[in-house]
Protein backbone atom coordinates (compact mmCIF):
# COMPACT_ATOMS: atom_id res chain seq x y z
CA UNK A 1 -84.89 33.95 -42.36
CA UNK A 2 -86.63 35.55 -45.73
CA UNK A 3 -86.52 39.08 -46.08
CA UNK A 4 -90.13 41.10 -45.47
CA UNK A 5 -91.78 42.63 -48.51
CA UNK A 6 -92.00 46.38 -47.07
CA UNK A 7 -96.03 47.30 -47.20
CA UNK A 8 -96.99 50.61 -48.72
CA UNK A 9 -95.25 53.34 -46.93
CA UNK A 10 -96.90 55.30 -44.15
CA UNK A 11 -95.27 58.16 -43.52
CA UNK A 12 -93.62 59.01 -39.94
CA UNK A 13 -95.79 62.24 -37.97
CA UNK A 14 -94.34 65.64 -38.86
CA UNK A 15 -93.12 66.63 -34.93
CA UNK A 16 -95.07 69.42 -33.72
CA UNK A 17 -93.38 72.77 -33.75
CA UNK A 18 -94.93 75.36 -30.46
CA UNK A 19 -93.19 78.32 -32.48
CA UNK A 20 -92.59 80.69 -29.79
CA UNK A 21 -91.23 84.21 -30.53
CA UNK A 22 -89.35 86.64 -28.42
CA UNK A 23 -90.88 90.43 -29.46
CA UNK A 24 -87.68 92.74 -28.65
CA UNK A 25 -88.69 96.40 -28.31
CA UNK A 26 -86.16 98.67 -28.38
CA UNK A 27 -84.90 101.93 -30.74
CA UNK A 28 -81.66 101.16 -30.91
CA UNK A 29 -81.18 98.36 -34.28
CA UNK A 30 -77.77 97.52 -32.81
CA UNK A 31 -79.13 96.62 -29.50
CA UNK A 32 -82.07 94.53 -30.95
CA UNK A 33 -79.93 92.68 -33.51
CA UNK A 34 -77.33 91.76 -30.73
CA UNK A 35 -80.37 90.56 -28.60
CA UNK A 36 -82.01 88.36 -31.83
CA UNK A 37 -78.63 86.60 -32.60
CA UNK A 38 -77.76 85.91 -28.85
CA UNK A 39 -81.71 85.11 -28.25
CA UNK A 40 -81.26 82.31 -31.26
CA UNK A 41 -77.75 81.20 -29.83
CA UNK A 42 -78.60 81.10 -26.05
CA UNK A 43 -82.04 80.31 -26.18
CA UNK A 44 -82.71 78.60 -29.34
CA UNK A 45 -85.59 80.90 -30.12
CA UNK A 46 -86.30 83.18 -32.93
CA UNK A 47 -87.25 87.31 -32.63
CA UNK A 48 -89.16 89.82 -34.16
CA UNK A 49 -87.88 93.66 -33.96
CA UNK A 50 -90.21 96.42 -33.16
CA UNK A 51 -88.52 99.69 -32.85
CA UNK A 52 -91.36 101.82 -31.43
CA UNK A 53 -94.37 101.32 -29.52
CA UNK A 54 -96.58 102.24 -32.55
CA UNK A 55 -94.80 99.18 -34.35
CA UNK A 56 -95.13 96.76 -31.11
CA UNK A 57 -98.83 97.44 -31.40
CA UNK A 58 -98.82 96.30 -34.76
CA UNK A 59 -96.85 93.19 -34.08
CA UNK A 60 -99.37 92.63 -30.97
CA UNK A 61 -102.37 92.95 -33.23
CA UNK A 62 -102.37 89.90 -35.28
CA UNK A 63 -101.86 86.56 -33.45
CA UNK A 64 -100.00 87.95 -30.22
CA UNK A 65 -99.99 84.19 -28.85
CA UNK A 66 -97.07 83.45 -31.13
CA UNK A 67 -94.95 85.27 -28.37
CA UNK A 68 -93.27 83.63 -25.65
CA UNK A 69 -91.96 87.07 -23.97
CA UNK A 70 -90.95 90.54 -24.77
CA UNK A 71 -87.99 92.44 -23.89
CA UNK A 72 -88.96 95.89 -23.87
CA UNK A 73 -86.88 99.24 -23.83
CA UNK A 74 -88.05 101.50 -20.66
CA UNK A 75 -87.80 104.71 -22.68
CA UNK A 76 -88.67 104.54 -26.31
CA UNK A 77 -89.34 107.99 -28.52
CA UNK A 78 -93.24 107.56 -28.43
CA UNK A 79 -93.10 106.38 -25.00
CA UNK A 80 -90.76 107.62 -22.68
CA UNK A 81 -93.09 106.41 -19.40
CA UNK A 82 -92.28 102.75 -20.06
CA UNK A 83 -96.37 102.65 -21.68
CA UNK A 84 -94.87 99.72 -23.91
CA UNK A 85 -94.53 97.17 -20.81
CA UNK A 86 -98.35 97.87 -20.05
CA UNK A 87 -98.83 97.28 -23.99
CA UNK A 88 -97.26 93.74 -23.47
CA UNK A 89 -98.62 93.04 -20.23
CA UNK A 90 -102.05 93.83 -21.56
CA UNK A 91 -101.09 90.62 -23.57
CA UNK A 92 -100.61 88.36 -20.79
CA UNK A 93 -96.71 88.27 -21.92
CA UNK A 94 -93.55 88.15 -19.07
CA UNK A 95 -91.30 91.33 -19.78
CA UNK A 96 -87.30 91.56 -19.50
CA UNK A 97 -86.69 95.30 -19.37
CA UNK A 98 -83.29 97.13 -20.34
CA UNK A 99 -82.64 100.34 -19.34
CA UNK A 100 -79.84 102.66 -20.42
CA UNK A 101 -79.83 104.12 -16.48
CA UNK A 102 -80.35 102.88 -12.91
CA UNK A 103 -81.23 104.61 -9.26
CA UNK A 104 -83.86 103.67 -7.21
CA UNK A 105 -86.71 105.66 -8.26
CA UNK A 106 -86.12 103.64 -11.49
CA UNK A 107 -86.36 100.20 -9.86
CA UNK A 108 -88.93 100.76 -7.93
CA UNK A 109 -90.99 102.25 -10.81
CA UNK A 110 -90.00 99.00 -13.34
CA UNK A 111 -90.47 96.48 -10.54
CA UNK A 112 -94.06 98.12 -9.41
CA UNK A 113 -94.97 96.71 -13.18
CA UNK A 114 -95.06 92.78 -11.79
CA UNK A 115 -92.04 92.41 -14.52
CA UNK A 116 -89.55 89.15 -14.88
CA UNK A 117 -86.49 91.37 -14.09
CA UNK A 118 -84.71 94.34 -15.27
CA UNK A 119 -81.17 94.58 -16.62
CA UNK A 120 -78.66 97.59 -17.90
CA UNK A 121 -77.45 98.36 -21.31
CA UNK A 122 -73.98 98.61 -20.06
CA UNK A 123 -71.90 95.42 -21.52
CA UNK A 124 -72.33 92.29 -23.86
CA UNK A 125 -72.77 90.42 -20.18
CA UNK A 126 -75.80 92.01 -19.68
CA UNK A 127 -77.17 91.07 -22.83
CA UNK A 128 -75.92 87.57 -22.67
CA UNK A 129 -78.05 87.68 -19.69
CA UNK A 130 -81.94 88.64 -21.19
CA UNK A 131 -81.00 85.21 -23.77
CA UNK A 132 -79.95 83.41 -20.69
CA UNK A 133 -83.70 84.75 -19.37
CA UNK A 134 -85.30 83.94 -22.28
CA UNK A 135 -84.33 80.45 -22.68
CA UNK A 136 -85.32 80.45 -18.50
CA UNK A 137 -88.67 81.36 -19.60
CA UNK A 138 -88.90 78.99 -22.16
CA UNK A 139 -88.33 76.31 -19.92
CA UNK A 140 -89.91 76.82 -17.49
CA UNK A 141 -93.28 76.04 -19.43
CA UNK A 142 -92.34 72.42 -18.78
CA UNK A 143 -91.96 73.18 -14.82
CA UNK A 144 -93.89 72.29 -12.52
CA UNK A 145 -93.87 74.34 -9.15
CA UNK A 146 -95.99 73.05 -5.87
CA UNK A 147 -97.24 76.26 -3.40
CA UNK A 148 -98.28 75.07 -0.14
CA UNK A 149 -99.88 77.60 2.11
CA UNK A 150 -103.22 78.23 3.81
CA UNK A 151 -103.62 81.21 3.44
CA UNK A 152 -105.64 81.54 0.13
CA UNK A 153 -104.47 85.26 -0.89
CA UNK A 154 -100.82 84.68 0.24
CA UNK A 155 -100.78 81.43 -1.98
CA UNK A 156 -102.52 83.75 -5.33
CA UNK A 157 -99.93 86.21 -4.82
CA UNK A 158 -97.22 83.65 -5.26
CA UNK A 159 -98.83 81.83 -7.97
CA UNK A 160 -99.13 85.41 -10.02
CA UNK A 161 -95.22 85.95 -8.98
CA UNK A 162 -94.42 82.08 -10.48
CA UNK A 163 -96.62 82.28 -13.69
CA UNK A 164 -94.86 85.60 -14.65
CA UNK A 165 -91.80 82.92 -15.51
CA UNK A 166 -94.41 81.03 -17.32
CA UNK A 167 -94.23 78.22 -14.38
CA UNK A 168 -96.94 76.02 -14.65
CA UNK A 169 -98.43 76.10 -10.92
CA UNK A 170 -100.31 73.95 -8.37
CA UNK A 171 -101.67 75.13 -5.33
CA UNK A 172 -102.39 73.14 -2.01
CA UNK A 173 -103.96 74.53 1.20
CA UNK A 174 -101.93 72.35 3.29
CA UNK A 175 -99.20 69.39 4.18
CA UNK A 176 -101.99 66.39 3.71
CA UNK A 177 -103.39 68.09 0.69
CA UNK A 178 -100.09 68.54 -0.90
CA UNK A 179 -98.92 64.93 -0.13
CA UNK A 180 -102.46 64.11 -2.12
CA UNK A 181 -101.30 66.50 -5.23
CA UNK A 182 -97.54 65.07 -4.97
CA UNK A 183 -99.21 61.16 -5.11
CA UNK A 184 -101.41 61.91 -8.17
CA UNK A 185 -99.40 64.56 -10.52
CA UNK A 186 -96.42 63.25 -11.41
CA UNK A 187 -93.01 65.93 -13.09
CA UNK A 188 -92.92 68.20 -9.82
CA UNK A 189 -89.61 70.00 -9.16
CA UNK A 190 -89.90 72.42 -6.68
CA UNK A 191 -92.44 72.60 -3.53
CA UNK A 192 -92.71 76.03 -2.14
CA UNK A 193 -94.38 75.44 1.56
CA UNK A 194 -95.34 77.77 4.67
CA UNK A 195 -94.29 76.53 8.03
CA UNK A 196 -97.10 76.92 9.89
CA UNK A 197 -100.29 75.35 8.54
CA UNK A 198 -103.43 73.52 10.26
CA UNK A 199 -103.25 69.49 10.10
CA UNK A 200 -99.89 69.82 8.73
CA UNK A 201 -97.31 72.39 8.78
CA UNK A 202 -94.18 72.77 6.86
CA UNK A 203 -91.95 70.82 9.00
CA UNK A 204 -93.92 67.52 9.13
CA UNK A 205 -94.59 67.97 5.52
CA UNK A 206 -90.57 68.79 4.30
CA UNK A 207 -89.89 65.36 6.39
CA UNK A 208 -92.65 63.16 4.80
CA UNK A 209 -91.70 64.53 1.35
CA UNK A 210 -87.98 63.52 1.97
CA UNK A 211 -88.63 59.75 2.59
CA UNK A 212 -89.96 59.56 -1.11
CA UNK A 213 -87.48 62.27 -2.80
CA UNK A 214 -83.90 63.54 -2.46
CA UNK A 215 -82.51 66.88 -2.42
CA UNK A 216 -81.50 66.26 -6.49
CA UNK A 217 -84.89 65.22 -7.26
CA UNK A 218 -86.84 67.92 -5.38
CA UNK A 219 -86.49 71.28 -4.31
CA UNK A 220 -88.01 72.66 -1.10
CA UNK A 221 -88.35 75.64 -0.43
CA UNK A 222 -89.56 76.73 3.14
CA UNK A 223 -91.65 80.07 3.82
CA UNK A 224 -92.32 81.97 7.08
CA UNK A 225 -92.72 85.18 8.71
CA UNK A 226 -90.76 84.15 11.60
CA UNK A 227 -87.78 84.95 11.02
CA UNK A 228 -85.64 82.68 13.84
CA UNK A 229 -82.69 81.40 12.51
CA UNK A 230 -83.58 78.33 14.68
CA UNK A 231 -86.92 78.05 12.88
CA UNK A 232 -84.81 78.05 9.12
CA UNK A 233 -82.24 75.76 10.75
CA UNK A 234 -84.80 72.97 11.58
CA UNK A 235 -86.01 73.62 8.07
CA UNK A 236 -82.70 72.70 6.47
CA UNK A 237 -82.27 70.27 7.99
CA UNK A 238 -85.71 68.07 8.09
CA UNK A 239 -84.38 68.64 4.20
CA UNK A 240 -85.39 71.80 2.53
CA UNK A 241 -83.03 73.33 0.07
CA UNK A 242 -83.47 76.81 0.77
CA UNK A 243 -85.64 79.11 3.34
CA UNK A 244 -87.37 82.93 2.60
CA UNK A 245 -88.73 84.96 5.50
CA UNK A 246 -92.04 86.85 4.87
CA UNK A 247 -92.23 89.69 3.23
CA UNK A 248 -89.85 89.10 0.84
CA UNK A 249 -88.17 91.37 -2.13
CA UNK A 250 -89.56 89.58 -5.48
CA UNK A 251 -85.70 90.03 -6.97
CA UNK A 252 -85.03 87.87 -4.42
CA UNK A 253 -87.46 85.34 -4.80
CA UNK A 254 -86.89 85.30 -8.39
CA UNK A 255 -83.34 84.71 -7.60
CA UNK A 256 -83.69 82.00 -5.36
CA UNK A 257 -86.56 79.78 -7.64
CA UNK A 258 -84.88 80.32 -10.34
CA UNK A 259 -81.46 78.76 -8.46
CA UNK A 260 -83.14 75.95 -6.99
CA UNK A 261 -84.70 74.44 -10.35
CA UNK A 262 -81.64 75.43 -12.63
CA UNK A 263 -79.67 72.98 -9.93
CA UNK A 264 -82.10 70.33 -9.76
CA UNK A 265 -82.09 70.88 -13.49
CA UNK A 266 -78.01 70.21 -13.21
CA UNK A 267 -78.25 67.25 -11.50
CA UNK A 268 -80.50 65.88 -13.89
CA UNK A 269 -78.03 66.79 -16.73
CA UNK A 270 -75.28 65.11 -15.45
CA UNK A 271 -77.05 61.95 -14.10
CA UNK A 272 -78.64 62.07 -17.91
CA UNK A 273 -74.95 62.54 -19.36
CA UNK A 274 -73.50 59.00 -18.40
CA UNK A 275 -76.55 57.12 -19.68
CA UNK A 276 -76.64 59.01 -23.04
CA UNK A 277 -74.83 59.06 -26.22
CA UNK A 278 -73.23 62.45 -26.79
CA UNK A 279 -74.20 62.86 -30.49
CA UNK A 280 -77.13 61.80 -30.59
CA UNK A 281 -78.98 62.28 -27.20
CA UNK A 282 -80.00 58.22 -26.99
CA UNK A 283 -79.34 55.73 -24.61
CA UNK A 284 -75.74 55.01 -24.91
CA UNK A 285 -75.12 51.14 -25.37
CA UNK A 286 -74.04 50.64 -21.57
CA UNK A 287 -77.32 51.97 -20.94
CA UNK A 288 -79.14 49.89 -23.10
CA UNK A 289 -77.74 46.82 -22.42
CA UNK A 290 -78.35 47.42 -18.37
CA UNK A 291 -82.05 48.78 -19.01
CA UNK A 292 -82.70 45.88 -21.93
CA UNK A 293 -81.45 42.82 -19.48
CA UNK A 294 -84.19 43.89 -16.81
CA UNK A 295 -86.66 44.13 -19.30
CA UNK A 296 -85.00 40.77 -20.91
CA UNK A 297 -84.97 38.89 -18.30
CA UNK A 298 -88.41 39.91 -17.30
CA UNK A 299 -89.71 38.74 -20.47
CA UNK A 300 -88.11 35.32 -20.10
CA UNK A 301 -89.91 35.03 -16.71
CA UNK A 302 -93.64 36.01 -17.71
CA UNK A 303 -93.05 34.84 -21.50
CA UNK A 304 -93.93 38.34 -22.46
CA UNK A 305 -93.26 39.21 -26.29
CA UNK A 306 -90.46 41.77 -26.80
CA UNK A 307 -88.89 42.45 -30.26
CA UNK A 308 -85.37 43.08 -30.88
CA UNK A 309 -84.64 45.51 -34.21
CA UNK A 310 -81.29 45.97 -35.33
CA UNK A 311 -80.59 48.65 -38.13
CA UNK A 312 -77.66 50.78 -39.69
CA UNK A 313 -77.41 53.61 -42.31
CA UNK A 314 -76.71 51.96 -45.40
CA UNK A 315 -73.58 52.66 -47.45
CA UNK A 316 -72.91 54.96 -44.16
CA UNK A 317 -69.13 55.11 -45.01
CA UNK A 318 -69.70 56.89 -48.31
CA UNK A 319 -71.29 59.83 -46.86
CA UNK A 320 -68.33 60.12 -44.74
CA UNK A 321 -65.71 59.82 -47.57
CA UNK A 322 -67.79 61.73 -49.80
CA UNK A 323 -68.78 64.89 -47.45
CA UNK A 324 -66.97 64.23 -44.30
CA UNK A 325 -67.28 63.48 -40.79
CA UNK A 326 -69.09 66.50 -40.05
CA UNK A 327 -72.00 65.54 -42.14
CA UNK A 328 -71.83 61.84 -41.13
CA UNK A 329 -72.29 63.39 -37.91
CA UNK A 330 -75.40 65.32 -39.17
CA UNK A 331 -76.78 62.22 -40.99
CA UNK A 332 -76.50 60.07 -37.36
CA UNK A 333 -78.01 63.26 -35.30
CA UNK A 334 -80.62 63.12 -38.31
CA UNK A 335 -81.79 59.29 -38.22
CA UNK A 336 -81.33 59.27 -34.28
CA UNK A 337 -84.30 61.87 -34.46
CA UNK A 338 -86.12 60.03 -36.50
CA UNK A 339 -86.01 56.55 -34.81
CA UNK A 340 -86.91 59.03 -31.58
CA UNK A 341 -90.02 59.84 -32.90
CA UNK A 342 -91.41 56.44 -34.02
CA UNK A 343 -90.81 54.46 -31.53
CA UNK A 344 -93.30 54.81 -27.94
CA UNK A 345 -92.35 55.70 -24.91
CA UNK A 346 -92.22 52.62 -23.34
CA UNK A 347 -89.87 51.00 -25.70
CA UNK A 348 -85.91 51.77 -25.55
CA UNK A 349 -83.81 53.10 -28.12
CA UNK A 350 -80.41 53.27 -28.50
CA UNK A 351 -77.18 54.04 -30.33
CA UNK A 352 -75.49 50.82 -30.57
CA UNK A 353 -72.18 52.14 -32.00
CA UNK A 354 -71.36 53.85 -35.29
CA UNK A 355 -73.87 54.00 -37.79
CA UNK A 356 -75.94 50.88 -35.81
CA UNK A 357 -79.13 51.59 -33.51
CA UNK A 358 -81.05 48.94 -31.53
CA UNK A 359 -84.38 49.04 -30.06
CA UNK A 360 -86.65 47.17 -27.84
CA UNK A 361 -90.19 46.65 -28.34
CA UNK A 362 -92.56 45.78 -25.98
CA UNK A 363 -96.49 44.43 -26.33
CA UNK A 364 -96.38 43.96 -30.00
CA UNK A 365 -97.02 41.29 -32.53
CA UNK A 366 -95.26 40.67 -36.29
CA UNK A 367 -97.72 42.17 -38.01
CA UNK A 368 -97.54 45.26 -36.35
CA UNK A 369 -93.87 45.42 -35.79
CA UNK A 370 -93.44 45.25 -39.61
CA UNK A 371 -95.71 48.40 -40.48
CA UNK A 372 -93.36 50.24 -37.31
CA UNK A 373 -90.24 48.76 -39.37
CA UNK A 374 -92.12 49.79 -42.54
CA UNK A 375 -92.94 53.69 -40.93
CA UNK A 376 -89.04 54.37 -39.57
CA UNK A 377 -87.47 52.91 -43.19
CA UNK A 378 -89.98 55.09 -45.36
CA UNK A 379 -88.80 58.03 -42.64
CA UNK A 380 -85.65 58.17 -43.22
CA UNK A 381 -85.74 57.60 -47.08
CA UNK A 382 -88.12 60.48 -47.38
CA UNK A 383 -86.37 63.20 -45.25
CA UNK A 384 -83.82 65.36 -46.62
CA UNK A 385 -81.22 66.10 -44.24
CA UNK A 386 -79.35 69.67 -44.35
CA UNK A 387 -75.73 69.76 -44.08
CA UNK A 388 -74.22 73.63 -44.94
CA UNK A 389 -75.10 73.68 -48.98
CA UNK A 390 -75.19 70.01 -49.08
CA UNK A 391 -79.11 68.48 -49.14
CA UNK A 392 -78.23 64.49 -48.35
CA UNK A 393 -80.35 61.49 -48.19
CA UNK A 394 -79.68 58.14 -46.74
CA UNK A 395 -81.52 54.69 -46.34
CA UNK A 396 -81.93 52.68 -43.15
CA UNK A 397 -81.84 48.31 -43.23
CA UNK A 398 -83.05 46.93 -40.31
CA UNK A 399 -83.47 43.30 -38.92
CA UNK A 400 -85.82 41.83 -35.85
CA UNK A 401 -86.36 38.87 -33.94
CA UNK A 402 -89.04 38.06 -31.16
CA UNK A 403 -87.07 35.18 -30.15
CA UNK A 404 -85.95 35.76 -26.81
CA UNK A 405 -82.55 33.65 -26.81
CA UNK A 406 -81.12 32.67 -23.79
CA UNK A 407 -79.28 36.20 -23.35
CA UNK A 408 -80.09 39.63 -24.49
CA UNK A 409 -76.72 39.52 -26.38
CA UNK A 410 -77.66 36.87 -27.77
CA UNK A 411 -81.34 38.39 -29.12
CA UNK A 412 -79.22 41.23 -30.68
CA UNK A 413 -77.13 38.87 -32.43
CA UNK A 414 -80.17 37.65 -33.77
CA UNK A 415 -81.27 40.60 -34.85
CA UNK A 416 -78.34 41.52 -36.39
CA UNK A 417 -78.28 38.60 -38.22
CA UNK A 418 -81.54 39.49 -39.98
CA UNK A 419 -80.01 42.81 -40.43
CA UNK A 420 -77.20 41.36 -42.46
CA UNK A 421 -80.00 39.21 -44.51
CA UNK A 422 -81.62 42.64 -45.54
CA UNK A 423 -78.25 44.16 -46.49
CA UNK A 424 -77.34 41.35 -48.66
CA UNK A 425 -80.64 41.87 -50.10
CA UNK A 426 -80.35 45.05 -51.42
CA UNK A 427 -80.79 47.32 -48.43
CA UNK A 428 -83.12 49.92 -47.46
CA UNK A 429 -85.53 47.10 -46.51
CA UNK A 430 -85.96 45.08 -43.11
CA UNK A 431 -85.89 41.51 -42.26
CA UNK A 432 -88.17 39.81 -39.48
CA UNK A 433 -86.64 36.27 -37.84
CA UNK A 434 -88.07 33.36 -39.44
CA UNK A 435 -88.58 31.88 -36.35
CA UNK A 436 -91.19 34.44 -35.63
CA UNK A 437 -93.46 33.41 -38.12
């Protein structure tokens, strides 16, 4: 094993940033600095404050598509008719309205509007709740929602009701259509079908959707104007989550999509939990080790080239004695971002233990796994990392091997071997097996 003269450094891609702003429209400063601090805490999301309508229209007027959603004051002093939802729905935006009072004259005059939802400005809870529907938004841009119905103005009426949550939509005219759709467009959460449809209705479809996915990896949701509880019981139980009887109240509707992805959403979270690291958000190393001996042992079989990389944070222990665990922390969290975003897809990263991370590489060759060595150890060198009024920086070593062993263990060993080559000479370099050459 020699170590790898590093060629010139390439920097890693700057992630992209979507920048999405919450406008909050509202008189009241208290109000619309409680909303920006719990909109940045909740939702992760940054604000802008407009305190009239005059200033919403000159927020609106340069680069409106910045905005993810607006939460808009009914009554504000230059417009006490609610004229600054139309100003934000004129911008194709989704619209959380507060009020300061409630009877039905109210509700029915905010939800005529085609709004998200409306809440009072009566406790903290309340506003807790607008961040809660904010981040929901936010979200949901990544969601993808099935309707199945044949009738075509039915089916645009829900698809204007989903894309007010910023739900990105697909429409099918029937059972055989959607089965076509849920083939070929992969990421689908929730189907929304009718029940009765030509050449397939919603029962035969809920069933033949059900031998492919579960309950926790698809919601279905059932829809028809007969309202027989028999009719909604065979519905359950050929396996749809949840059933809505034509015509509907939008709160409810809301109220029920919004349930059915947030659990599937759940699920997800704590199926994801016991395969990732805590800290870092990577495969934790039971995970690694029980994806990496498939694609090990695959490898073996059909003599495919795979590429075990070791690599630590050097002098990792210094940083912790130095600034403390909390910014060793930060410097892991850091790095683990950064391996995240150079590696593909298709290979798997994980947090070994400590300091150490391990990846598998798939259809590559030596020359090209050094420059990907060469991009994460320039990466990591070159980006400052932020801890309170501390600015830190840290080097990565790394170590590789293509030879395949007669054990993943003993690949990583390796691997780590190399590792310890490229320590010993002089770190913040990498080190490819010998026997690769």
């Amino acid at each position: 094993m020699t170590p790898t003269t590093p060629p010139p450094a390439t920097p890693a891609a700057p992630s992209a940033n979507a920048g999405e702003r919450v406008l909050l429209i509202d008189d009241s400063q208290a109000i619309s600095r409680l909303l920006r601090a719990c909109c940045q805490d909740i939702a992760g999301v940054e604000s802008e404050i407009a305190g009239s309508l005059a200033e919403a229209q000159a927020l609106l007027s340069h680069n409106p598509q910045r905005f993810l959603a607006a939460v808009v004051d009914l009554n504000l002093p230059d417009a006490i008719e609610g004229e600054a939802i139309d100003l934000v729905q004129a911008h194709d935006l989704p619209v959380i309205v507060l009020t300061a009072h409630y009877d039905e004259a109210i509700r029915e005059r905010i939800l005529a509007k085609n709004i998200v939802d409306y809440l009072l400005k009566s406790s903290l809870h309340e506003i807790d709740h607008v961040a809660a529907l904010v981040r929901r938004i936010h979200r949901n841009c990544s969601v993808k929602v099935l309707v199945v119905d044949d009738s075509r103005s039915f089916r645009n009426y829900l698809v204007k009701l989903l894309e007010q949550h910023r739900l990105h939509v697909l429409q099918a005219e029937n059972g055989r259509v959607a089965l076509d759709i849920m083939r070929s467009e992969t990421g689908i959460e929730l189907v929304i079908t009718d029940y009765n449809m030509p050449e397939m209705d919603g029962l035969a479809l809920i069933s033949a959707l059900r031998q492919q996915y579960s309950r926790s990896e698809l919601a279905i949701i059932g829809i028809s104007e007969l309202s027989s509880s028999a009719l909604s019981a065979r519905l359950l139980k050929s396996g749809a989550n949840d059933f809505i009887t034509k015509p509907f109240l939008v709160e409810e509707f809301y109220c029920r999509i919004i349930q059915n992805i947030e659990q599937i959403e759940l699920i997800r979270a704590i199926r994801d939990s016991a395969l990732r690291d805590y800290l870092t958000g990577l495969y934790n190393r039971r995970h690694f080790f029980s994806a990496g001996e498939t694609l090990h042992a695959a490898a073996r079989r059909r003599q495919m080239a795979v590429a075990a990389v070791m690599l630590d944070i050097d002098h990792f222990k210094r940083v912790n004695d130095t600034y403390g665990h909390l910014a060793g922390d930060r410097v892991i969290k850091q790095v683990a971002t950064i391996l995240a975003s150079g590696v593909r897809e298709a290979d798997l990263l994980g947090r070994y233990g400590g300091e150490e991370f391990c990846i598998l590489l798939t259809g590559t060759d030596r020359d090209y796994l050094a420059v990907i060595l060469e991009r994460l150890r320039s990466a990591v060198e070159s980006t400052p990392i932020v801890h309170e009024d501390q600015t830190l920086s840290v080097t990565i070593s790394l170590g590789a091997t293509f030879d395949l062993s007669e054990s993943l263990q003993a690949m990583i060993d390796r691997a780590d071997a190399c590792l310890y080559r490229a320590k010993q000479g002089g770190r913040n370099r990498f080190v490819i097996d010998d026997a690769d050459g």
